[in-house]
C-alpha atoms as a PDB file:
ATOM      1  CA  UNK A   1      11.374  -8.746 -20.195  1.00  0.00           C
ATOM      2  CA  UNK A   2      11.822 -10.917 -23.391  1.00  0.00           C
ATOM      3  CA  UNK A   3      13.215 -13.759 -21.542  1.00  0.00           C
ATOM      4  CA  UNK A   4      10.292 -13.557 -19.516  1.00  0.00           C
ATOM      5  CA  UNK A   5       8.155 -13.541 -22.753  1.00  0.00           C
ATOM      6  CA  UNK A   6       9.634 -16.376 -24.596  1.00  0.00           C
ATOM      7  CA  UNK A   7      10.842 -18.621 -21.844  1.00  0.00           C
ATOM      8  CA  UNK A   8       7.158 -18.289 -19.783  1.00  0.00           C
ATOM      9  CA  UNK A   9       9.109 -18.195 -16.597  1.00  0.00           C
ATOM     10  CA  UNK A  10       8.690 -14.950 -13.958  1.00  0.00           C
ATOM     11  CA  UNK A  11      11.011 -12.114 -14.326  1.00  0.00           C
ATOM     12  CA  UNK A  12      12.173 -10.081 -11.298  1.00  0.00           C
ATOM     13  CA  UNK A  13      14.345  -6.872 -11.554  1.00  0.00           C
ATOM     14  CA  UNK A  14      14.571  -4.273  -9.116  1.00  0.00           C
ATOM     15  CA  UNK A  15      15.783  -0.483 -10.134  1.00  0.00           C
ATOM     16  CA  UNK A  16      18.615   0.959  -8.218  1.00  0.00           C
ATOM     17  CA  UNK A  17      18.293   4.762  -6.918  1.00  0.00           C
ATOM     18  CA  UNK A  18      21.592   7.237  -7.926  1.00  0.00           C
ATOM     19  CA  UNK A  19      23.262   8.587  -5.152  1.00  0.00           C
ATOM     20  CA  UNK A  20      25.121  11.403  -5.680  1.00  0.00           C
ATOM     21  CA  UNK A  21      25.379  13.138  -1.938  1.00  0.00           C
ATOM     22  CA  UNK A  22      25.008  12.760   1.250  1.00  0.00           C
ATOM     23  CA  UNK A  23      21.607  14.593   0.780  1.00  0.00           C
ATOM     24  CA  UNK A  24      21.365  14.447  -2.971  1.00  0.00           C
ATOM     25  CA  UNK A  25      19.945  12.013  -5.327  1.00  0.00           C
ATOM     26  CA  UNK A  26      19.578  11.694  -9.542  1.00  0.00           C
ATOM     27  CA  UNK A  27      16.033  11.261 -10.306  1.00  0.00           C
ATOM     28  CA  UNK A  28      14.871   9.535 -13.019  1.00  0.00           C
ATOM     29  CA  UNK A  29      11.646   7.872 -15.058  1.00  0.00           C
ATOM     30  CA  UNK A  30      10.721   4.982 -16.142  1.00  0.00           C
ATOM     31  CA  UNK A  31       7.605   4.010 -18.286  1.00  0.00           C
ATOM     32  CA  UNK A  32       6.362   1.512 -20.183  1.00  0.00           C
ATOM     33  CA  UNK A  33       4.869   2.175 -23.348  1.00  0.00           C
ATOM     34  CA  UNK A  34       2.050  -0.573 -23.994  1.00  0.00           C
ATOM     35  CA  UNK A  35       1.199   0.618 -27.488  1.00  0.00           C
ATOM     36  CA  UNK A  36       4.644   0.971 -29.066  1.00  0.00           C
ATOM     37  CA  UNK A  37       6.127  -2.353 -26.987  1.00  0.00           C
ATOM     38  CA  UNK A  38       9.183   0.082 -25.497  1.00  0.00           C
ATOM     39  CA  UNK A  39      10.717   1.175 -22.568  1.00  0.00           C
ATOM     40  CA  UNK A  40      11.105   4.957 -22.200  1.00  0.00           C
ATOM     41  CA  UNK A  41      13.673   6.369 -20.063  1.00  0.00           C
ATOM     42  CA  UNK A  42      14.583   9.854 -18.766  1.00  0.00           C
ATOM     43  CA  UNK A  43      17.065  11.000 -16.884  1.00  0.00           C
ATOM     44  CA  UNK A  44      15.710  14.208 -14.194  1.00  0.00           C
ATOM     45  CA  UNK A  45      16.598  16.573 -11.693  1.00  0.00           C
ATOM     46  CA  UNK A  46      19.368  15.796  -8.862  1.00  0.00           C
ATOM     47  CA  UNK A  47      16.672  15.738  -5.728  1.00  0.00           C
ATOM     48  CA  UNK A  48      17.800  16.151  -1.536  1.00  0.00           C
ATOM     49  CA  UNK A  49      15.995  13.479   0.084  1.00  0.00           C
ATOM     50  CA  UNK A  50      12.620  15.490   0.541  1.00  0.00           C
ATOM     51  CA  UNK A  51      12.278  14.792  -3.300  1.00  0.00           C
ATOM     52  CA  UNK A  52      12.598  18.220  -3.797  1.00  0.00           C
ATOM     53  CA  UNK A  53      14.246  19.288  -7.157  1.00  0.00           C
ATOM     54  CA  UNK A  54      17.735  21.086  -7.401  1.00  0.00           C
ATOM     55  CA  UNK A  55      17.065  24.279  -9.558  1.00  0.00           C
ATOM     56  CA  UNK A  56      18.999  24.257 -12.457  1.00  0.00           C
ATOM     57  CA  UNK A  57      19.921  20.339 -12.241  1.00  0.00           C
ATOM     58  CA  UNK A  58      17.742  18.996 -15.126  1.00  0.00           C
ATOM     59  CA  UNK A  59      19.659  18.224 -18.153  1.00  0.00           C
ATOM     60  CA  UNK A  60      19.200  20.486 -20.969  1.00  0.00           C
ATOM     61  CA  UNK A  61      18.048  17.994 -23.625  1.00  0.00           C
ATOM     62  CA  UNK A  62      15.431  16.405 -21.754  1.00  0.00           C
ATOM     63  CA  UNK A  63      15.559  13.449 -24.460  1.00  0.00           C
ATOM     64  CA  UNK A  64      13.957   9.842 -23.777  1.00  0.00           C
ATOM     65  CA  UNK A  65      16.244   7.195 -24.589  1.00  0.00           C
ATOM     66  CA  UNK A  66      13.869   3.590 -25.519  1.00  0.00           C
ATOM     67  CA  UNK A  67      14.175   0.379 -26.407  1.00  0.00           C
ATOM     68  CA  UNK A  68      11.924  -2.302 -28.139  1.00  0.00           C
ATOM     69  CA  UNK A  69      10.544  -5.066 -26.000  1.00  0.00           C
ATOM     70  CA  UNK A  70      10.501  -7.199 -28.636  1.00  0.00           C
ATOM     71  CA  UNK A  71       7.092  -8.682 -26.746  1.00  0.00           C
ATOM     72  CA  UNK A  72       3.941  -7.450 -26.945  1.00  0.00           C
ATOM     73  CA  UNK A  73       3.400  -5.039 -23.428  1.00  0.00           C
ATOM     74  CA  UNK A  74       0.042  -5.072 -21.756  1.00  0.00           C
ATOM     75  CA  UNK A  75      -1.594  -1.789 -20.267  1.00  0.00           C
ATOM     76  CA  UNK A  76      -0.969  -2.537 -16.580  1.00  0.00           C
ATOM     77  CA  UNK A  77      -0.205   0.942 -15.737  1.00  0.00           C
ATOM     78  CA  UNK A  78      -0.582   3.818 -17.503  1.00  0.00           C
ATOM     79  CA  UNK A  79       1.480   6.390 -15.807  1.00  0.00           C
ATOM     80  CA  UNK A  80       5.424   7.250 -15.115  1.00  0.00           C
ATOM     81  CA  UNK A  81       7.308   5.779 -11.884  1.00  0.00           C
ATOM     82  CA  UNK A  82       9.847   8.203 -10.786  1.00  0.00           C
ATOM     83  CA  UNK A  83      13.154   6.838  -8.912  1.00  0.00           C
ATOM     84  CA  UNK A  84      15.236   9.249  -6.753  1.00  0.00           C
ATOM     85  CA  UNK A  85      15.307   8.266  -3.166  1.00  0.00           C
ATOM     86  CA  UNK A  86      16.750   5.463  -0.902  1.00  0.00           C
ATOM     87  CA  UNK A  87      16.004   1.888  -2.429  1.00  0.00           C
ATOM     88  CA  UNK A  88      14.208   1.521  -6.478  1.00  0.00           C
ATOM     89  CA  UNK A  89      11.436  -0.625  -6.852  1.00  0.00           C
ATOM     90  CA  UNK A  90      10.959  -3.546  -8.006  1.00  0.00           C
ATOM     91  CA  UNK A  91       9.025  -5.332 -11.068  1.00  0.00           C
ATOM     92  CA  UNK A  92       7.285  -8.918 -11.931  1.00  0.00           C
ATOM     93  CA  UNK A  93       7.653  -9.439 -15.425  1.00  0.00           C
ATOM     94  CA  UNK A  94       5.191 -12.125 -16.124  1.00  0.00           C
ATOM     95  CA  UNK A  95       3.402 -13.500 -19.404  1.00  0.00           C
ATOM     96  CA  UNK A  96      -0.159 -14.438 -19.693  1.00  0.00           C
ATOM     97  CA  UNK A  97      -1.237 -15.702 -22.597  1.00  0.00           C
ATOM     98  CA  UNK A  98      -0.093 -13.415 -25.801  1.00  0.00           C
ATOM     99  CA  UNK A  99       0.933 -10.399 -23.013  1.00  0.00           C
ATOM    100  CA  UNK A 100       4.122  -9.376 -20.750  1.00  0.00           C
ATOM    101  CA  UNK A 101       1.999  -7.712 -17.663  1.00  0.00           C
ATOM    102  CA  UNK A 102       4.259  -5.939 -15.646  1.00  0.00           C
ATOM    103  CA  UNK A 103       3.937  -6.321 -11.959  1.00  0.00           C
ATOM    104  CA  UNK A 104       4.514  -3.289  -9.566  1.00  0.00           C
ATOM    105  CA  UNK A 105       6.245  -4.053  -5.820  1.00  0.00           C
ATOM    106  CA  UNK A 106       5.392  -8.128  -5.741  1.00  0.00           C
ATOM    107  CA  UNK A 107       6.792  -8.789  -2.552  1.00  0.00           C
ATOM    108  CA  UNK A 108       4.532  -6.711  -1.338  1.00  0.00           C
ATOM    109  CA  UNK A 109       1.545  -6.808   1.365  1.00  0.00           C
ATOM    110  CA  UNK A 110       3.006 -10.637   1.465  1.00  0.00           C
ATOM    111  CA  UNK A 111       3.381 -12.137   4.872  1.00  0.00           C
ATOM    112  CA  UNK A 112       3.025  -9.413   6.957  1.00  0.00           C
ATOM    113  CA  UNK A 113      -0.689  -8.835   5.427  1.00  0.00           C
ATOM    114  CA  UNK A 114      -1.976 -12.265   6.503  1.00  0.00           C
ATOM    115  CA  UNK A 115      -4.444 -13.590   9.238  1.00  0.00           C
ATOM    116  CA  UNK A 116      -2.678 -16.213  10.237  1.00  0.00           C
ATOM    117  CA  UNK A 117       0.366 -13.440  11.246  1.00  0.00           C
ATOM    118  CA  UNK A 118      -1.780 -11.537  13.248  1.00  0.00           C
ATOM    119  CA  UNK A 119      -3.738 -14.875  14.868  1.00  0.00           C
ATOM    120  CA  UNK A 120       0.119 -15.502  15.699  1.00  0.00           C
ATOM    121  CA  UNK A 121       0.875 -12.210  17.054  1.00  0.00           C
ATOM    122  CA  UNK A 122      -2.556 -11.781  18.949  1.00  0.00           C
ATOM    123  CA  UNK A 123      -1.584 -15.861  20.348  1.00  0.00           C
ATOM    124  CA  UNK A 124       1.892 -14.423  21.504  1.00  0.00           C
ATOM    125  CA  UNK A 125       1.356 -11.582  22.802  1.00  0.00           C
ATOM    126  CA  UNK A 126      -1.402 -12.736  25.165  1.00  0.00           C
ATOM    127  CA  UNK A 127       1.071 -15.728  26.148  1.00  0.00           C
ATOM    128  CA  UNK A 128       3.690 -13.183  26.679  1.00  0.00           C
ATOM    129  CA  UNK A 129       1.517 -11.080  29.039  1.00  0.00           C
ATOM    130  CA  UNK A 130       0.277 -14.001  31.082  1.00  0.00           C
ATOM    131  CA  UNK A 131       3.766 -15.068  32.043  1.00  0.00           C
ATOM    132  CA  UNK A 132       4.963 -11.541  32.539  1.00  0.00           C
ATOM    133  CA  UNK A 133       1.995 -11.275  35.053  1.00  0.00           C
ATOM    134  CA  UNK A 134       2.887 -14.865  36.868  1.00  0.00           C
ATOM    135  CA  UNK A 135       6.670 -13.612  37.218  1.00  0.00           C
ATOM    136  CA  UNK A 136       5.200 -10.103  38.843  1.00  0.00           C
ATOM    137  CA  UNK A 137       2.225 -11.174  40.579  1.00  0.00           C
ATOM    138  CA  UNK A 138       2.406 -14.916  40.848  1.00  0.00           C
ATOM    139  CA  UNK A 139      -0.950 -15.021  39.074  1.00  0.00           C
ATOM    140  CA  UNK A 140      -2.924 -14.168  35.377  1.00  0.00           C
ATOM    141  CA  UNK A 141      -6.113 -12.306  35.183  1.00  0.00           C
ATOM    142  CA  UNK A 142      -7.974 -11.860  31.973  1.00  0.00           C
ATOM    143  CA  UNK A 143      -5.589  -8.608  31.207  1.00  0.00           C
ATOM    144  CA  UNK A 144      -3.061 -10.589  29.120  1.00  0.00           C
ATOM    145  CA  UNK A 145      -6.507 -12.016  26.879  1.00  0.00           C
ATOM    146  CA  UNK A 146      -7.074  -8.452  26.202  1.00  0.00           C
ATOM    147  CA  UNK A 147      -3.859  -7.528  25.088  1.00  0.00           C
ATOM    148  CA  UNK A 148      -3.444 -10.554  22.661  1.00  0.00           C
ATOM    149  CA  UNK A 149      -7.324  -9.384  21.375  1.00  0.00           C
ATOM    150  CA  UNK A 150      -6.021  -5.501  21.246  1.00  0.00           C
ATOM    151  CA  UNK A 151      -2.624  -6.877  19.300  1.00  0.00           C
ATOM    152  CA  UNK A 152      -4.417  -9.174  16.991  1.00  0.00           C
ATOM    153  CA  UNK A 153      -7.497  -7.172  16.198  1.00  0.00           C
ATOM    154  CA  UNK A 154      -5.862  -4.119  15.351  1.00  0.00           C
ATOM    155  CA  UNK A 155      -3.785  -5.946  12.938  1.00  0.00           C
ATOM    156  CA  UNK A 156      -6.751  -8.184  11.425  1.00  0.00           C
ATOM    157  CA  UNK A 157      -8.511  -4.605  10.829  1.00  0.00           C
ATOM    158  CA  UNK A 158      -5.410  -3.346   8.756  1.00  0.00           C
ATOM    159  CA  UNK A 159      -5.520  -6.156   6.900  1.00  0.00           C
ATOM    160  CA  UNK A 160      -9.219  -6.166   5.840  1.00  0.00           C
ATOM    161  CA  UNK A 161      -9.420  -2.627   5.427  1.00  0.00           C
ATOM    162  CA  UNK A 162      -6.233  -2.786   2.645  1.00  0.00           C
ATOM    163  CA  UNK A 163      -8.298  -5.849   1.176  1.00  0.00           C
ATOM    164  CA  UNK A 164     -11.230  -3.254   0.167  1.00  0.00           C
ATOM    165  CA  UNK A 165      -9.045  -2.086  -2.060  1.00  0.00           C
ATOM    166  CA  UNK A 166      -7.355  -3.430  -5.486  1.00  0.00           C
ATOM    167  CA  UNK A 167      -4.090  -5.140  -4.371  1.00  0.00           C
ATOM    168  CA  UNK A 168      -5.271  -7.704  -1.959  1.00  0.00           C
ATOM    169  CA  UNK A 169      -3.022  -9.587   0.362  1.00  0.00           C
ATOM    170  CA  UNK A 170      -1.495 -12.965   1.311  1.00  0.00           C
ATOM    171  CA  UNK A 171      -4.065 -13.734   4.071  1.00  0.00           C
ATOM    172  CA  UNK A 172      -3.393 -17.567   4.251  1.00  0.00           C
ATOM    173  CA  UNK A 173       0.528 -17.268   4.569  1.00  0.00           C
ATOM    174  CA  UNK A 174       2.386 -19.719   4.901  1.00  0.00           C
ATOM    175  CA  UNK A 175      -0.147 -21.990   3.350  1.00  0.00           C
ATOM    176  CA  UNK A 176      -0.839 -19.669   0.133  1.00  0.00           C
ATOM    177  CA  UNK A 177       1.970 -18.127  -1.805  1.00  0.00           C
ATOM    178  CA  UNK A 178      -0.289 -15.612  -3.635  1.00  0.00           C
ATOM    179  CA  UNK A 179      -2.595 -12.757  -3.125  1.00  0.00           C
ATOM    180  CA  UNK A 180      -5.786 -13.068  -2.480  1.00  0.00           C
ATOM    181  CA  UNK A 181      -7.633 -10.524  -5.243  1.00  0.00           C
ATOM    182  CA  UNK A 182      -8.583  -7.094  -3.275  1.00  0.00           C
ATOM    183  CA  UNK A 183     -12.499  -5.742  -3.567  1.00  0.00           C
ATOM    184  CA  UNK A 184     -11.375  -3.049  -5.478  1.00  0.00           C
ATOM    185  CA  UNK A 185     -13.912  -0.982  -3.913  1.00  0.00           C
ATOM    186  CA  UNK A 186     -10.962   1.694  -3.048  1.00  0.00           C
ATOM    187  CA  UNK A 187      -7.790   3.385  -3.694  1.00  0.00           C
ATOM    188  CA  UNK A 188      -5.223   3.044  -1.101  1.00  0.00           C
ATOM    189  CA  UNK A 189      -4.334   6.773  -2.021  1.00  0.00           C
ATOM    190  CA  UNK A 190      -7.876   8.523  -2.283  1.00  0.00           C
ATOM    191  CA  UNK A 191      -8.032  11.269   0.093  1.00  0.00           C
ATOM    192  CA  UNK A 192     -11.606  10.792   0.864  1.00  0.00           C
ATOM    193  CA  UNK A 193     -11.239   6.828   2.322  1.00  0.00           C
ATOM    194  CA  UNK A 194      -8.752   8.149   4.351  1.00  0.00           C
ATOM    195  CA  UNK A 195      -9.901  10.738   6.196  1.00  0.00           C
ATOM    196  CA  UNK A 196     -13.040   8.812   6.857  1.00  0.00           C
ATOM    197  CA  UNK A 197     -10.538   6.069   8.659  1.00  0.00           C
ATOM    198  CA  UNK A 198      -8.857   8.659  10.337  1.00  0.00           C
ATOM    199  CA  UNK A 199     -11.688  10.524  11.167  1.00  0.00           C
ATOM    200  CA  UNK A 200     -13.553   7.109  12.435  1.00  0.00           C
ATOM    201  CA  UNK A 201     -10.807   5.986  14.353  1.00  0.00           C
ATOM    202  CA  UNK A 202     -10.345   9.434  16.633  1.00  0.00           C
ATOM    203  CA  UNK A 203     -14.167   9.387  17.202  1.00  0.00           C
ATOM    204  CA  UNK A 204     -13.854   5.870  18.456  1.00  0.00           C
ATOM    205  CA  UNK A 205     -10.828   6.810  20.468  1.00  0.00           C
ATOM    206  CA  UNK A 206     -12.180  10.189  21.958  1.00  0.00           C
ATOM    207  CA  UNK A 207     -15.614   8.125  22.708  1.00  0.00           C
ATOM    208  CA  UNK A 208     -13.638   5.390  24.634  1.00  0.00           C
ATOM    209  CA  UNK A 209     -11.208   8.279  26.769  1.00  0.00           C
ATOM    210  CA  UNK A 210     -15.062   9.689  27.987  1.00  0.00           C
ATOM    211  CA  UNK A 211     -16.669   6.279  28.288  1.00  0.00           C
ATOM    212  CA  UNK A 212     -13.997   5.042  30.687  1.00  0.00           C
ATOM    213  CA  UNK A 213     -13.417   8.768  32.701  1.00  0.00           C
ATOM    214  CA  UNK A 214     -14.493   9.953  35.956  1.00  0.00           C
ATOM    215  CA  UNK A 215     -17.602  11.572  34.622  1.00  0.00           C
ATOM    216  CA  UNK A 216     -18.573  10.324  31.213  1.00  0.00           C
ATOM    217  CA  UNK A 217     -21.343  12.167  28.663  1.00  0.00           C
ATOM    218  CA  UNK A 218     -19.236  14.030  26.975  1.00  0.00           C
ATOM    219  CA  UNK A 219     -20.466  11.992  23.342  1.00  0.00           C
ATOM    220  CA  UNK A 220     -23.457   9.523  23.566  1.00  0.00           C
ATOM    221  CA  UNK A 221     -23.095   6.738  21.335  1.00  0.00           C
ATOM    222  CA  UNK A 222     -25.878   8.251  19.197  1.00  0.00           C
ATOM    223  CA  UNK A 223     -24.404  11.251  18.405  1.00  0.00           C
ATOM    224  CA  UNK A 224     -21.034   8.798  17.532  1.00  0.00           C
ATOM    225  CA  UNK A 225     -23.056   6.918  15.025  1.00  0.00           C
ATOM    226  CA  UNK A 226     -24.714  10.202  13.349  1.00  0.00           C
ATOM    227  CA  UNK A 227     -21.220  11.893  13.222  1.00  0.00           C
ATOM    228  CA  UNK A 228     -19.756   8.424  11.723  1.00  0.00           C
ATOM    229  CA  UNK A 229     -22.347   7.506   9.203  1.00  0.00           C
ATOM    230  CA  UNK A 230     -23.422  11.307   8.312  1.00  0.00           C
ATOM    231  CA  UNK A 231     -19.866  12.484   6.786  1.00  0.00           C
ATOM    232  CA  UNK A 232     -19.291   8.208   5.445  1.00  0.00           C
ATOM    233  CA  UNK A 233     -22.650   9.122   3.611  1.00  0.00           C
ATOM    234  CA  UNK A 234     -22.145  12.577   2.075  1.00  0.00           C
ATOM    235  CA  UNK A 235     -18.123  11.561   1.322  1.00  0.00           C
ATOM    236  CA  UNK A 236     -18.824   8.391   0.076  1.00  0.00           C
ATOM    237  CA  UNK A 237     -21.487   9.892  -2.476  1.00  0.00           C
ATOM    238  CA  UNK A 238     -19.068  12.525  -3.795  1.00  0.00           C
ATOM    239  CA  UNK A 239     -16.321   9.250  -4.081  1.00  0.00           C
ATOM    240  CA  UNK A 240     -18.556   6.936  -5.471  1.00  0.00           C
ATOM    241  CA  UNK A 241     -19.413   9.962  -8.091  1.00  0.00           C
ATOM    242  CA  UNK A 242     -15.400  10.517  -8.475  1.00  0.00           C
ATOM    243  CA  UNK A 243     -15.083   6.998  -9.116  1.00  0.00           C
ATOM    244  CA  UNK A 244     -17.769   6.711 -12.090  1.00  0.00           C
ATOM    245  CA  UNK A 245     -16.433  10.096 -13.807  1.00  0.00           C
ATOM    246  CA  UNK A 246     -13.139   8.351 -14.271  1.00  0.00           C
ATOM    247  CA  UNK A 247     -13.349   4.950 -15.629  1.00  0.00           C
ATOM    248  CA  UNK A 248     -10.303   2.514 -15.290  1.00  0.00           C
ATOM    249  CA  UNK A 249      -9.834  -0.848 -15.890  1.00  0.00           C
ATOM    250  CA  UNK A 250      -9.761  -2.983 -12.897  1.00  0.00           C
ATOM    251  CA  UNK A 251      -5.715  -4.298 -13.701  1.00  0.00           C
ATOM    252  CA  UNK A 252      -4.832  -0.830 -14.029  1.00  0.00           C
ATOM    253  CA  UNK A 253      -6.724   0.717 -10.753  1.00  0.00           C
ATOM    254  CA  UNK A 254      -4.830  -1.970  -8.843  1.00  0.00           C
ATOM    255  CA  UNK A 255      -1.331  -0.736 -10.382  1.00  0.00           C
ATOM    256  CA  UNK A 256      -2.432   2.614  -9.331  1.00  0.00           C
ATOM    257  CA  UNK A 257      -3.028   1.408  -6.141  1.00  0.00           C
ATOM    258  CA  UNK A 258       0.525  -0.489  -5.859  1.00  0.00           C
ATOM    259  CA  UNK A 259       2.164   2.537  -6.599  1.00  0.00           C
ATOM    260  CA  UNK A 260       0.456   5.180  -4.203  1.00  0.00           C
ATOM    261  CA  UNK A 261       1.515   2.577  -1.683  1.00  0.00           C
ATOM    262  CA  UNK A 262       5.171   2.844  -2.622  1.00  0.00           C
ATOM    263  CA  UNK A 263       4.705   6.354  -2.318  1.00  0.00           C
ATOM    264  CA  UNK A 264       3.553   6.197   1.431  1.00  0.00           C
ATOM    265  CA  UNK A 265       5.836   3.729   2.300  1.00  0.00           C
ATOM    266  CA  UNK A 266       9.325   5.601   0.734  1.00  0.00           C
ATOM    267  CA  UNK A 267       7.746   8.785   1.985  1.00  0.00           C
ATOM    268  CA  UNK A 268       7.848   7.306   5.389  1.00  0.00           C
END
């Protein structure tokens, strides 16, 4: 971190999990301290890989053990970060101006968060299709177009629905090397935006399995769009209300946001 400071160059350093089992891991915490300019440390319970505590395994003295910076710390992220399971993660120290910000997981929602990936993918997997279909059946029909739309789409729709929120994505890759700044219009982690994607997406599916049945009926496209828009309205309301009772700074919503996503993805 202070050769980040004083030299102005990037910093990377990923944390390393404890293994002490087959099934059984050291936790421990990490957090920066932006108003004393120290790193706090404290060692935790042994975990299994469900993250879920050993009784009796925390140390007695629960004592912090810190060090000085020696470089003034921004307030990038106000919380802990726990490390137990499978691989750390990793930090960008970086200086701007008179500050060290400290970066949360930048390698991620890099390449594989771009439109030029899933233009690719949607590209090659129509290609693939079409050829598959001339070795079969000596001939292409429009099927292999659809797959290559289904491929790319779907992907394209990931990737603009992570942009509405704070961490953005590389969605020029190769030609860019950095994010592009999210909307910050939502929390990857917020219950509420979730379940109205989920929710969404298995009324669009169910609508689709009658719309392409023997005898379809079963949900007019009406009654789709009122039981869409009617819960999007009423949730987003009691979100939007949510949002406004807790004021955050926009740098340290989007470390929030990084971090829920490291969640999800060591989780899964």
């Amino acid at each position: 971190m202070r050769r980040a400071y004083e030299s102005g160059e990037p910093q990377h350093v990923m944390l390393h999990t404890i293994r002490l089992g087959a099934d059984l891991w050291r936790q421990y915490t990490i957090r920066f301290d932006s108003e004393r300019g120290e790193v706090a440390v404290r060692i935790g319970p042994a975990v299994n890989t469900g993250q879920v505590p050993l009784p009796g395994s925390e140390p007695q003295d629960r004592l912090e053990a810190r060090i000085k910076v020696g470089a003034p710390v921004a307030q990038t992220y106000p919380g802990e970060t726990d490390i137990d399971i499978f691989s750390g993660p990793s930090f960008r120290f970086e200086r701007q101006a008179d500050a060290l910000l400290v970066r949360f997981l930048p390698w991620h929602r890099r390449w594989s968060h771009s439109l030029t990936l899933a233009a690719a993918l949607g590209l090659g997997t129509a290609g693939l299709w079409a050829l598959l279909q001339l070795l079969v059946h000596g001939t292409s029909t429009s099927t292999s177009l659809w797959a290559g739309l289904v491929v790319g789409l779907g992907l394209l729709g990931h990737i603009l629905e992570d942009q509405l929120g704070f961490l953005g994505s590389n969605l020029l890759y190769p030609f860019t090397c950095a994010r592009t700044r999210g909307f910050g219009l939502l929390r990857s982690g917020d219950a509420i935006p979730n379940f109205l994607t989920v929710w969404s997406a298995a009324l669009v599916i169910v609508f689709n399995l009658d719309r392409f049945s023997a005898q379809p009926g079963l949900i007019p496209p009406w009654l789709l769009g009122a039981a869409v828009t009617l819960p999007a309205a009423v949730l987003g309301g009691v979100y939007h209300r949510q949002r406004r009772a807790c004021p955050t700074s926009h740098e340290a919503l989007r470390q929030l946001d990084i971090i829920s996503e490291a969640e999800i993805i060591e989780l899964g």
